[in-house]
PDB file of N, CA and C in Angstrom:
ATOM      1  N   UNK A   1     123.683 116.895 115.705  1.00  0.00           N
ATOM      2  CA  UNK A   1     122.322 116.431 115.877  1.00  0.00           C
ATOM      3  C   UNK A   1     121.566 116.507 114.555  1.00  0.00           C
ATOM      4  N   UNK A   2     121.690 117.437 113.932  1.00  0.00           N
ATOM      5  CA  UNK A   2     121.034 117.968 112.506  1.00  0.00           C
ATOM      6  C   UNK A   2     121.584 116.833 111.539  1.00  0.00           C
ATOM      7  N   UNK A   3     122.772 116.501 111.671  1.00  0.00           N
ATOM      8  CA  UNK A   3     123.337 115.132 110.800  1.00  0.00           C
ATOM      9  C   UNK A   3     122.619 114.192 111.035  1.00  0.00           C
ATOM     10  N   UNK A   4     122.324 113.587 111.796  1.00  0.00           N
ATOM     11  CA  UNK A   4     121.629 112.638 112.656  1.00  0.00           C
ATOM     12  C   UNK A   4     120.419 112.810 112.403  1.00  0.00           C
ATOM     13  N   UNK A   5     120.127 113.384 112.378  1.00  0.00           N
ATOM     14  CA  UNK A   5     118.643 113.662 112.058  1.00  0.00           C
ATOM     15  C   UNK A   5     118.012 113.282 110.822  1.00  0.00           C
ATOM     16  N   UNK A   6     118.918 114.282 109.899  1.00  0.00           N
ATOM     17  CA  UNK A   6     119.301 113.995 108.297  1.00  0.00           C
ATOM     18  C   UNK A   6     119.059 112.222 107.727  1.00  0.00           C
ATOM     19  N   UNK A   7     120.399 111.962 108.411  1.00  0.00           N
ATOM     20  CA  UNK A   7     120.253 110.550 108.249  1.00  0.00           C
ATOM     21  C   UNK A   7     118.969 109.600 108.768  1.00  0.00           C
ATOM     22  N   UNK A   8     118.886 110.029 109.584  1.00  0.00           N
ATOM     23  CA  UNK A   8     117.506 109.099 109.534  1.00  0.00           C
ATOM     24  C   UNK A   8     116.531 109.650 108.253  1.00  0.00           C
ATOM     25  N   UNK A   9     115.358 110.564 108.111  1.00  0.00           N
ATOM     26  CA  UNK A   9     114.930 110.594 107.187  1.00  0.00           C
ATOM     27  C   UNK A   9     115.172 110.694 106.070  1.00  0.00           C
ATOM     28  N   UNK A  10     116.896 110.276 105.307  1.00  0.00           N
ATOM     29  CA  UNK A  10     116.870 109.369 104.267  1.00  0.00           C
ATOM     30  C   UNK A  10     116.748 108.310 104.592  1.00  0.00           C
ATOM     31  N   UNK A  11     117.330 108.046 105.874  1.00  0.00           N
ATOM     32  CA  UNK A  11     116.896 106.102 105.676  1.00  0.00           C
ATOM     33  C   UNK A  11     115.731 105.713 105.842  1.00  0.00           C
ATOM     34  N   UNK A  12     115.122 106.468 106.987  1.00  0.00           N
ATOM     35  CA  UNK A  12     113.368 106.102 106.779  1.00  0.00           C
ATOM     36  C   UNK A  12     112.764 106.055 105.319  1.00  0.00           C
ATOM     37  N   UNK A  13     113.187 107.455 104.545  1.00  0.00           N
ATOM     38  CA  UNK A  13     112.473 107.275 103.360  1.00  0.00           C
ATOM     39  C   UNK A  13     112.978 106.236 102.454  1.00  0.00           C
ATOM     40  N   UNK A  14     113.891 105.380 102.581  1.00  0.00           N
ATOM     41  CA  UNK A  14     114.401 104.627 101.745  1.00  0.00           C
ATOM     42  C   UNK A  14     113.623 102.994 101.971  1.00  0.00           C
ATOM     43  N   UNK A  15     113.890 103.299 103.408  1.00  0.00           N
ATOM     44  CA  UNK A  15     112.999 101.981 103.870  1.00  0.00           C
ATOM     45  C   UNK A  15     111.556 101.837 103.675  1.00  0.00           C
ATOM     46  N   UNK A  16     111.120 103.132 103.582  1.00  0.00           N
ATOM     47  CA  UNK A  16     109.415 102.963 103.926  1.00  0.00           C
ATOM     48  C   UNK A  16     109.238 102.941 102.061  1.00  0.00           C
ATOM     49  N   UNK A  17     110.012 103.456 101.196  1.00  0.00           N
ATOM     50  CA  UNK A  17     109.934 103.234  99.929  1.00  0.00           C
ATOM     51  C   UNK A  17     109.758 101.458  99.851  1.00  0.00           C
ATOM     52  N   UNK A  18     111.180 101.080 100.116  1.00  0.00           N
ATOM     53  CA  UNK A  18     111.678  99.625 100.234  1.00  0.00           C
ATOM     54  C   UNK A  18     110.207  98.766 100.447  1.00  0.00           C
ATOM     55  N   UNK A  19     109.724  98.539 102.154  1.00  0.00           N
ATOM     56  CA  UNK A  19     108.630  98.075 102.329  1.00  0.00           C
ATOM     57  C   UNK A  19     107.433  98.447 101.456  1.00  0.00           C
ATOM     58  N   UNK A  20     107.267  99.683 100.944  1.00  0.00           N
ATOM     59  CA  UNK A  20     106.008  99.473 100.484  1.00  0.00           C
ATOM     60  C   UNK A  20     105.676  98.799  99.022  1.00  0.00           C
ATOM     61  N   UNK A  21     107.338  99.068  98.248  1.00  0.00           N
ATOM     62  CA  UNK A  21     107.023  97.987  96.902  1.00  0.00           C
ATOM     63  C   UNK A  21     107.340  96.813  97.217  1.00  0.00           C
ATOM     64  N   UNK A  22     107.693  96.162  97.866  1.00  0.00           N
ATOM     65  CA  UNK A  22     107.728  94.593  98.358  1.00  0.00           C
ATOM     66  C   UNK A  22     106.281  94.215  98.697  1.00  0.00           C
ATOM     67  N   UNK A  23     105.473  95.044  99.654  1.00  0.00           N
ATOM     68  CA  UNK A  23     104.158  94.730 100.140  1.00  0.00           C
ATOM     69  C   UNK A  23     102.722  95.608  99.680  1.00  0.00           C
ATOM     70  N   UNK A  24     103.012  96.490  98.977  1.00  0.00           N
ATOM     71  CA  UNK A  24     102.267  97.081  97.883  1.00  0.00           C
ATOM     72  C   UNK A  24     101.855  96.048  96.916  1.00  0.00           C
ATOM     73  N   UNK A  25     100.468  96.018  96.573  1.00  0.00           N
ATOM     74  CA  UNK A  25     100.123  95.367  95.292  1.00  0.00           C
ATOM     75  C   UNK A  25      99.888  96.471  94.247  1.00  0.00           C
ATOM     76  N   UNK A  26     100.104  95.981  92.823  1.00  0.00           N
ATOM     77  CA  UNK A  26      99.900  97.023  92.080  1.00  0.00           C
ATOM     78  C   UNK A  26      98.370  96.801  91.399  1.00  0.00           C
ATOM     79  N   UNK A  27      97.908  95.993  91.742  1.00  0.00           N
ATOM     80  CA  UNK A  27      96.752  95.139  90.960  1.00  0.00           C
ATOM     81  C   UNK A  27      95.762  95.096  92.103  1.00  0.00           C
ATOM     82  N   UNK A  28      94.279  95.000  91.784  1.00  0.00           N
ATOM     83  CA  UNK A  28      93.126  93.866  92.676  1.00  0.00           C
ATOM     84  C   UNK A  28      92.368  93.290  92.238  1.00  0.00           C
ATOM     85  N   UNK A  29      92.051  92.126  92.613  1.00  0.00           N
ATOM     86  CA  UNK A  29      91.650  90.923  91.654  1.00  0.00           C
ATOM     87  C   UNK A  29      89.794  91.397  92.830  1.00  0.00           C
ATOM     88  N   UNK A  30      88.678  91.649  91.386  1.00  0.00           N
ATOM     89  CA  UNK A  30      87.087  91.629  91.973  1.00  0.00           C
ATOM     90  C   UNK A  30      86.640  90.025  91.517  1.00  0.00           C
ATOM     91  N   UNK A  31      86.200  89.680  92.643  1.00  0.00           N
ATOM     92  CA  UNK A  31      85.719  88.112  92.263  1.00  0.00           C
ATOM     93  C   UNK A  31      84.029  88.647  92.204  1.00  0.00           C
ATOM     94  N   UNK A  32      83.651  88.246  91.155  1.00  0.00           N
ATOM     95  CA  UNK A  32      82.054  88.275  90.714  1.00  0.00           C
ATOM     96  C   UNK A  32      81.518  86.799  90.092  1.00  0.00           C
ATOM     97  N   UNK A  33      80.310  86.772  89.821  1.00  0.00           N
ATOM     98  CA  UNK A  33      79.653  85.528  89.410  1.00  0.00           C
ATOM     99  C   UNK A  33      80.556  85.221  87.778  1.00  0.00           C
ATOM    100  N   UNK A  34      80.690  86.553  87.248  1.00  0.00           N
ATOM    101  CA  UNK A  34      81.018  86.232  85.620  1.00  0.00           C
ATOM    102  C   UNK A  34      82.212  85.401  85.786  1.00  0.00           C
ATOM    103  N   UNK A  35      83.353  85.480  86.997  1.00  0.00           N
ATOM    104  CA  UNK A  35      84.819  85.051  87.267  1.00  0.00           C
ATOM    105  C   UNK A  35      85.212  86.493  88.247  1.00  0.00           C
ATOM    106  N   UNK A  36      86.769  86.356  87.723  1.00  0.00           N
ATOM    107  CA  UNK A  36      87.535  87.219  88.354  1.00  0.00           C
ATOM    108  C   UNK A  36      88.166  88.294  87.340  1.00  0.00           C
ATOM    109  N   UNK A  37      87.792  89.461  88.280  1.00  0.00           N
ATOM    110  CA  UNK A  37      88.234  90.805  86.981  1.00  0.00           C
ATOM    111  C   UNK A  37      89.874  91.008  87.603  1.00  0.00           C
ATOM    112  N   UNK A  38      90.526  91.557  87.189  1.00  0.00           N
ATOM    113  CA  UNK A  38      92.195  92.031  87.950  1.00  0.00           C
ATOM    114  C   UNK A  38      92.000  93.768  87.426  1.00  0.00           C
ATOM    115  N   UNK A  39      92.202  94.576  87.908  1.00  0.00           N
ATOM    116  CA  UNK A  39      92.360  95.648  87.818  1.00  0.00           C
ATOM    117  C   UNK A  39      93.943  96.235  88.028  1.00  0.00           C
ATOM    118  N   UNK A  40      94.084  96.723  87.171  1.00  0.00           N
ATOM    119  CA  UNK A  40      95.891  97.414  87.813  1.00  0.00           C
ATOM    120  C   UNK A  40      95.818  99.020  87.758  1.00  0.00           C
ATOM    121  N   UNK A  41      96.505  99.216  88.604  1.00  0.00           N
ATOM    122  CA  UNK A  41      96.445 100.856  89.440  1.00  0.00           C
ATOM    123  C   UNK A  41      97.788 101.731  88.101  1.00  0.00           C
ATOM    124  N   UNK A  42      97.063 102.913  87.624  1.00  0.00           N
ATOM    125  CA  UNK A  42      98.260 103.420  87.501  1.00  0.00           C
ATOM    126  C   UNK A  42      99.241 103.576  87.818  1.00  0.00           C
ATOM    127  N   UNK A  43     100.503 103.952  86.645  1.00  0.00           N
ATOM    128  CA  UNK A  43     101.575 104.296  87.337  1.00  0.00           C
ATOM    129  C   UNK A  43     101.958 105.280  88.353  1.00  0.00           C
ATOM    130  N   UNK A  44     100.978 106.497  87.997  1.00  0.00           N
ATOM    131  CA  UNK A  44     100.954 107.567  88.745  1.00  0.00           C
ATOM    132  C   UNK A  44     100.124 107.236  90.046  1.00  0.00           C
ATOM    133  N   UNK A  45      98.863 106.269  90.234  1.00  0.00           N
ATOM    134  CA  UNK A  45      98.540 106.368  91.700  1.00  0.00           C
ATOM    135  C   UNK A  45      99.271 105.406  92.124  1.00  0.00           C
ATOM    136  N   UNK A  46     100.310 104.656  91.415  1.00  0.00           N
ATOM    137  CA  UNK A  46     101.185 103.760  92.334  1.00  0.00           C
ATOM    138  C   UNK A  46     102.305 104.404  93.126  1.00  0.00           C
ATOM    139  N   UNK A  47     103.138 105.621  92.147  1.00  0.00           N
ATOM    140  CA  UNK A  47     104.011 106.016  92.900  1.00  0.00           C
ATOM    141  C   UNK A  47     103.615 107.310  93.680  1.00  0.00           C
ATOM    142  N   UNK A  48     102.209 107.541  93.776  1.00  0.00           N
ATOM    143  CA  UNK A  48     101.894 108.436  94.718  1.00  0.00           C
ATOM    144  C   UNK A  48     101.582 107.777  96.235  1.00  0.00           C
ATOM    145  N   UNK A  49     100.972 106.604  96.226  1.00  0.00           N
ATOM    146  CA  UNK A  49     101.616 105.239  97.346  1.00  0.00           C
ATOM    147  C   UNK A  49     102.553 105.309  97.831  1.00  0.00           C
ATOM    148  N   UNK A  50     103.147 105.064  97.014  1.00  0.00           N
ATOM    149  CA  UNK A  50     104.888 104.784  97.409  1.00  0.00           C
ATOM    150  C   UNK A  50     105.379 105.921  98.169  1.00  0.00           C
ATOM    151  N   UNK A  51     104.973 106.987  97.744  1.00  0.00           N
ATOM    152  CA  UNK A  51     105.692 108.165  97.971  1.00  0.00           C
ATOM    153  C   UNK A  51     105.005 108.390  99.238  1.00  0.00           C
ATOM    154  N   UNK A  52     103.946 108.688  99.947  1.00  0.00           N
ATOM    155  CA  UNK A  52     103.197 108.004 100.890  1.00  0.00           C
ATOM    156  C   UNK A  52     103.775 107.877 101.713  1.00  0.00           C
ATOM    157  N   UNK A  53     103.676 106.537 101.507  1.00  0.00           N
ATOM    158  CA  UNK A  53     104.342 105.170 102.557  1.00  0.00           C
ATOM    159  C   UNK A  53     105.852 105.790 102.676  1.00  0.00           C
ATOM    160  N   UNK A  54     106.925 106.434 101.994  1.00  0.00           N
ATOM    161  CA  UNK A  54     108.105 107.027 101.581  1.00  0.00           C
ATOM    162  C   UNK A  54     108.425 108.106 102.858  1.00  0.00           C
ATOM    163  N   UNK A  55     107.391 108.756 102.503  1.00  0.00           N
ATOM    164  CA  UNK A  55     107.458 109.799 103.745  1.00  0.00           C
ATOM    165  C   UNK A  55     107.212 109.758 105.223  1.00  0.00           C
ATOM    166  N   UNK A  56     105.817 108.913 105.309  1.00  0.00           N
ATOM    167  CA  UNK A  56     105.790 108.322 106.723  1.00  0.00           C
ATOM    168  C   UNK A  56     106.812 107.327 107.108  1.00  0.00           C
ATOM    169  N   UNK A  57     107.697 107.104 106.493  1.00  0.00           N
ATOM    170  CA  UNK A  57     108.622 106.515 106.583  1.00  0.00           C
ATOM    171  C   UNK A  57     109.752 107.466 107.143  1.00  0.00           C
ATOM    172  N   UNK A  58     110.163 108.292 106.028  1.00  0.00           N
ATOM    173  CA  UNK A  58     110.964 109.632 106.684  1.00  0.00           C
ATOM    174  C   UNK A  58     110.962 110.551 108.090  1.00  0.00           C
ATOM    175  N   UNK A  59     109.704 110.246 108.264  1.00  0.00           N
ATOM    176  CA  UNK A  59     109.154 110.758 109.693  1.00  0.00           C
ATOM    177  C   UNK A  59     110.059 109.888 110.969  1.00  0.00           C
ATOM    178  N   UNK A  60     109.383 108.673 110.956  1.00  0.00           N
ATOM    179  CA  UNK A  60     109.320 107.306 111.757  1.00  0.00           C
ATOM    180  C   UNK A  60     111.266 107.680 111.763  1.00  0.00           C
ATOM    181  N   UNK A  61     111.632 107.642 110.807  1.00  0.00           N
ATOM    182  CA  UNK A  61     113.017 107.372 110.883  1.00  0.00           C
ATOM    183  C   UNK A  61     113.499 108.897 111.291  1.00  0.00           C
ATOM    184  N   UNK A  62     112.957 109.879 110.952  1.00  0.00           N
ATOM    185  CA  UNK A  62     113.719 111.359 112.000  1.00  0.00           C
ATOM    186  C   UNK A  62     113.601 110.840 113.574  1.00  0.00           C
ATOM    187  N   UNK A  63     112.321 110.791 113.619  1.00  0.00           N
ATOM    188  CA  UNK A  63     111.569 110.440 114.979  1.00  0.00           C
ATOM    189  C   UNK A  63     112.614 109.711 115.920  1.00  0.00           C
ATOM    190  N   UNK A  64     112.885 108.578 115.017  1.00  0.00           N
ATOM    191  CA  UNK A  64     114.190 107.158 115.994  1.00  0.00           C
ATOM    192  C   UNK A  64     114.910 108.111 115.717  1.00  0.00           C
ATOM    193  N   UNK A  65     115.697 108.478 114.687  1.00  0.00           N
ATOM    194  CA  UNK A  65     117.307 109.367 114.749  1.00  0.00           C
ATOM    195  C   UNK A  65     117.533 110.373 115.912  1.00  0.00           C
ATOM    196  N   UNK A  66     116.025 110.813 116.250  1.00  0.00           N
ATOM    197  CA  UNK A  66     116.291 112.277 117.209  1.00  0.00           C
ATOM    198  C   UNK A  66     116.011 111.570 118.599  1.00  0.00           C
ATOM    199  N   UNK A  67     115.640 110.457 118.972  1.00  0.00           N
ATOM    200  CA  UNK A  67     115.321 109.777 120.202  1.00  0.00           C
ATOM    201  C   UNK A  67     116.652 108.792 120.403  1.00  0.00           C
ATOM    202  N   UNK A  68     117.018 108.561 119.795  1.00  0.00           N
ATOM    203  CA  UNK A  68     118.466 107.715 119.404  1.00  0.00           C
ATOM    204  C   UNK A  68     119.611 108.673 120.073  1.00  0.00           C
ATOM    205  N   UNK A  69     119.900 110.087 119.368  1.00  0.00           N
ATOM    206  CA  UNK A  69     120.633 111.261 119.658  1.00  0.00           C
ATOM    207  C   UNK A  69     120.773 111.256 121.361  1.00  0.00           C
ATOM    208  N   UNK A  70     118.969 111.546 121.690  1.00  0.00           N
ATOM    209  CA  UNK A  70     118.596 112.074 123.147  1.00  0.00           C
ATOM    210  C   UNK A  70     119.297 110.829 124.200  1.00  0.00           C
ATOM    211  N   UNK A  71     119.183 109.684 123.550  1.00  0.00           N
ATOM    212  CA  UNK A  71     119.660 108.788 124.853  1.00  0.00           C
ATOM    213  C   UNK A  71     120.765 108.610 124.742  1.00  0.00           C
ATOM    214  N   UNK A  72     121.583 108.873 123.485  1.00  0.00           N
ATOM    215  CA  UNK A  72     123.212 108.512 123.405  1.00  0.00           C
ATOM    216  C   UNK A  72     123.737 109.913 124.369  1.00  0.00           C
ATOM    217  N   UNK A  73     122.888 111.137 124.623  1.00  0.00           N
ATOM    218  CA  UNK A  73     123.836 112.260 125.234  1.00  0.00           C
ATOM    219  C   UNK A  73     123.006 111.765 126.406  1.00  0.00           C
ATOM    220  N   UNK A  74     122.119 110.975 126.957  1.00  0.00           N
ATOM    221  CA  UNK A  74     122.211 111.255 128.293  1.00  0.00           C
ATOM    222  C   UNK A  74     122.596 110.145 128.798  1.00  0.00           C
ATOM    223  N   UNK A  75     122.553 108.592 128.315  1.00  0.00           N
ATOM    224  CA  UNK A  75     123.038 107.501 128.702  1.00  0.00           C
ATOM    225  C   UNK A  75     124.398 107.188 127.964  1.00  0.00           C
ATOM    226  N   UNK A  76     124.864 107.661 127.277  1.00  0.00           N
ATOM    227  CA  UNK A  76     126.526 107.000 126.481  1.00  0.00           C
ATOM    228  C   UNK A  76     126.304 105.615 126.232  1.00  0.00           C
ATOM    229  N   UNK A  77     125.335 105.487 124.817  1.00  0.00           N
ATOM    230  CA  UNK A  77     125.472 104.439 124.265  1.00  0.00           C
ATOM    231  C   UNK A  77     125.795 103.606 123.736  1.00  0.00           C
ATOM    232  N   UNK A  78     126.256 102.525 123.569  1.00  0.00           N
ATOM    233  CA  UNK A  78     127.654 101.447 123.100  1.00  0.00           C
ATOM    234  C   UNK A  78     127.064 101.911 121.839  1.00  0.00           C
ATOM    235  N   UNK A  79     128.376 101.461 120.573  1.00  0.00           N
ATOM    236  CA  UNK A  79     127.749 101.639 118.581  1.00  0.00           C
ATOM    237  C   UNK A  79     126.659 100.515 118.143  1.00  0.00           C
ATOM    238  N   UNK A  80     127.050  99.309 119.189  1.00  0.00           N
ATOM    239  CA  UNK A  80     126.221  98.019 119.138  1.00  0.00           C
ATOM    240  C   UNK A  80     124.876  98.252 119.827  1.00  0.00           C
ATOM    241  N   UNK A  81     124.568  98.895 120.370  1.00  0.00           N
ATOM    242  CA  UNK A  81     122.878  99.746 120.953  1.00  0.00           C
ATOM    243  C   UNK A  81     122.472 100.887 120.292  1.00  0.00           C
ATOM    244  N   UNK A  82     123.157 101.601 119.920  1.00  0.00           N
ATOM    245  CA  UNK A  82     122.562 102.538 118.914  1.00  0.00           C
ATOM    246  C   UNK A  82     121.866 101.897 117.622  1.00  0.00           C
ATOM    247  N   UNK A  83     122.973 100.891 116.905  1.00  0.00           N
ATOM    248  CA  UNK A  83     122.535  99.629 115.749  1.00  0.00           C
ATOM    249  C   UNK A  83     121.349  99.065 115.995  1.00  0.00           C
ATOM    250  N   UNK A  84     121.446  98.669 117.088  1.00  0.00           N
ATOM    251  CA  UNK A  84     120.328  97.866 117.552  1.00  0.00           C
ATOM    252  C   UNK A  84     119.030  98.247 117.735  1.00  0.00           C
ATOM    253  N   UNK A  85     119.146  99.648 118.291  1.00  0.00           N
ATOM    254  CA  UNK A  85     117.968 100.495 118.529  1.00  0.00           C
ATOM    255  C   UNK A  85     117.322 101.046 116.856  1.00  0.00           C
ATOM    256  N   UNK A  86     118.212 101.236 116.150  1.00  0.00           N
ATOM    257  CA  UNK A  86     118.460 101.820 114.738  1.00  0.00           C
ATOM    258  C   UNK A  86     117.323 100.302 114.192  1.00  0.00           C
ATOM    259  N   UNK A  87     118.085  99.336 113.931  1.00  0.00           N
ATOM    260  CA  UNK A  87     117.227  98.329 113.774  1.00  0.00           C
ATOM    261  C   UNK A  87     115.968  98.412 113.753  1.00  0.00           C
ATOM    262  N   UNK A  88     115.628  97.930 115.377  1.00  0.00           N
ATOM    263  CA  UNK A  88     114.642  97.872 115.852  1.00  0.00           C
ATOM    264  C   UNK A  88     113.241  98.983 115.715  1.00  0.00           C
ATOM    265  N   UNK A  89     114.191 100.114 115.529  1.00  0.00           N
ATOM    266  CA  UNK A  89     112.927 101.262 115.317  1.00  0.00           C
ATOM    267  C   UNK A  89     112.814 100.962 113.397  1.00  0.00           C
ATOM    268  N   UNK A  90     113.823 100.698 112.570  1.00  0.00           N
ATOM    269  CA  UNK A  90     112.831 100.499 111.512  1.00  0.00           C
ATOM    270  C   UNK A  90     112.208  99.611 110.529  1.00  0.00           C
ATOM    271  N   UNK A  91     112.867  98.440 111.348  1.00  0.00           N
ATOM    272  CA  UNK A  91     111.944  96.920 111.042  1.00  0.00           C
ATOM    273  C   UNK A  91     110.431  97.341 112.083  1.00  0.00           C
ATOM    274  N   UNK A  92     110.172  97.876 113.116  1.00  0.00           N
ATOM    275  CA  UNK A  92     108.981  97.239 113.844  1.00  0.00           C
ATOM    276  C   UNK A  92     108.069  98.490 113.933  1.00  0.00           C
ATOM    277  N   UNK A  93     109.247  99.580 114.554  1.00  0.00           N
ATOM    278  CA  UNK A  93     108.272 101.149 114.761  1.00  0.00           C
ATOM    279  C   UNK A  93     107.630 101.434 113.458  1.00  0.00           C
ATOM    280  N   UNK A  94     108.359 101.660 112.437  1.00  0.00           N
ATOM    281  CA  UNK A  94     108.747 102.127 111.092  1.00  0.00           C
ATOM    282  C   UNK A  94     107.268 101.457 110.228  1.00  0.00           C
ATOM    283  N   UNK A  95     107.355 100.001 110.429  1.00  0.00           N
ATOM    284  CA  UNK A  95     106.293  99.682 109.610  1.00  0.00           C
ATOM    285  C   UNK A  95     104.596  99.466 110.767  1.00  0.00           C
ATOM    286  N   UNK A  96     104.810  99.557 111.866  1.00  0.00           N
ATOM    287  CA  UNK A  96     103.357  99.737 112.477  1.00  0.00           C
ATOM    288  C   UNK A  96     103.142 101.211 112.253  1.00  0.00           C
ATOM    289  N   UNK A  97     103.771 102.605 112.214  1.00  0.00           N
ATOM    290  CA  UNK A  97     103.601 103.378 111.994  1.00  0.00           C
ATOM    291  C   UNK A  97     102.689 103.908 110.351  1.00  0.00           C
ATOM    292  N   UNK A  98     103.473 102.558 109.286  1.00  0.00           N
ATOM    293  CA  UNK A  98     103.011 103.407 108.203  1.00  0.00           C
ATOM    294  C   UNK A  98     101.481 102.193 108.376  1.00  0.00           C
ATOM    295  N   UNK A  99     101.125 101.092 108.982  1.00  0.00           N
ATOM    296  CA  UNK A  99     100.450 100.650 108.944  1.00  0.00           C
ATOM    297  C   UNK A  99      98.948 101.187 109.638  1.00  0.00           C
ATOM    298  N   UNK A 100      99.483 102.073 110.749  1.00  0.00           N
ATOM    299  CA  UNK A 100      98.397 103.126 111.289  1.00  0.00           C
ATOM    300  C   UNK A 100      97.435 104.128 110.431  1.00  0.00           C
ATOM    301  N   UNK A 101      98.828 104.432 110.171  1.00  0.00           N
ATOM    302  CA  UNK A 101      98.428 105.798 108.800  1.00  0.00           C
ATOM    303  C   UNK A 101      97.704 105.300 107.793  1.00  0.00           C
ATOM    304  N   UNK A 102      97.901 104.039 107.206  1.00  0.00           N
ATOM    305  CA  UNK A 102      97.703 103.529 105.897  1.00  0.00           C
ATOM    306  C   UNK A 102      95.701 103.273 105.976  1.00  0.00           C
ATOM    307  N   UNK A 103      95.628 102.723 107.534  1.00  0.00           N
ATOM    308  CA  UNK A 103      93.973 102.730 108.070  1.00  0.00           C
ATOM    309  C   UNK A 103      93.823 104.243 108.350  1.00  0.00           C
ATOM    310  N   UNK A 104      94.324 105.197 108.694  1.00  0.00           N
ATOM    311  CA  UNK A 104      93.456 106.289 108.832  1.00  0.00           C
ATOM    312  C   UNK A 104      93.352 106.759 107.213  1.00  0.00           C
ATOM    313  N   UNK A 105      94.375 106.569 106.517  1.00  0.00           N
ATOM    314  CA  UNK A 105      94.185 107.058 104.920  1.00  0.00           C
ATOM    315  C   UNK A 105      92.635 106.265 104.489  1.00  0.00           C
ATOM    316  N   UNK A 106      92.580 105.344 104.605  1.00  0.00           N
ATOM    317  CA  UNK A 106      91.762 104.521 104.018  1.00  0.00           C
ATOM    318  C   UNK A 106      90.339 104.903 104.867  1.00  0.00           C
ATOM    319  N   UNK A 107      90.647 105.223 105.938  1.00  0.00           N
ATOM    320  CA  UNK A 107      89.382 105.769 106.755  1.00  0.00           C
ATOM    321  C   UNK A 107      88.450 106.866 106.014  1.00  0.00           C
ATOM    322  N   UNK A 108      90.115 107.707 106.210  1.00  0.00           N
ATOM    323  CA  UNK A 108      89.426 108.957 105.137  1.00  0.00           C
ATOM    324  C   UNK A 108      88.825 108.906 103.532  1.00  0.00           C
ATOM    325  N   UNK A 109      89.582 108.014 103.032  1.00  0.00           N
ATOM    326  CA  UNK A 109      89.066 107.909 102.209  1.00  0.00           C
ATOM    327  C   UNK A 109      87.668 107.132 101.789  1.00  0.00           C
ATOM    328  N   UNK A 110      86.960 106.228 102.987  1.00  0.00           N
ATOM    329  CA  UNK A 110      85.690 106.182 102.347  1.00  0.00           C
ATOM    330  C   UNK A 110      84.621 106.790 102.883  1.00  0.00           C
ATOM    331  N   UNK A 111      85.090 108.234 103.201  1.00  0.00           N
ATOM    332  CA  UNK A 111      84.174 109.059 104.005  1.00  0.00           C
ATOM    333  C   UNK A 111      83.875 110.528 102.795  1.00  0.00           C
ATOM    334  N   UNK A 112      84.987 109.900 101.758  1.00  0.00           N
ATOM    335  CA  UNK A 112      84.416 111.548 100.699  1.00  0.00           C
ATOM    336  C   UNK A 112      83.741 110.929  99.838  1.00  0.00           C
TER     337      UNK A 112
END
């Protein structure tokens, strides 16, 4: 079970890494009367993002690995439903999860 487990939060964290530099911007463009300014984010608050998004990722993916475990010992799940479930939790769970978090981060953050 502890293997299993394991494995998921490297793969979560690999994935939620994965998704967030594909859909991470590193830049934001302020449109004002003068034109458009572009701003780019450090390196350091970029990969503190990443790392972020990395971990809620690691979670999401223990989370499926240990719910994955629970139904293969009580239902005996084919390798092709475990895959599938595997899938499914971190294309869809995986990224509404860090997308939750990402609004409560942002919540919090324009409240200090």
């Amino acid at each position: 079970m502890e293997k299993d487990i394991k494995k998921g939060l490297i793969y979560g964290f690999l994935f939620g890494v994965a998704i967030t530099i594909l859909f991470i911007k590193h830049y934001e463009i302020i449109a004002d009367s003068d034109g458009n300014e572009i701003n780019y984010l450090g390196v350091f608050d970029y990969l503190i993002i990443i790392l972020k998004r990395g971990i809620v990722g690691s979670f999401s993916g223990a989370m499926i690995a240990f719910i994955i475990f629970k139904l293969n010992s009580s239902l005996k799940l084919t390798k092709k439903m475990k895959i599938g479930a595997l899938i499914f939790g971190l294309c869809v769970v995986g990224p509404v999860i860090q997308y939750l978090v990402s609004l409560r981060l942002n919540e919090m953050l324009l409240f200090n």
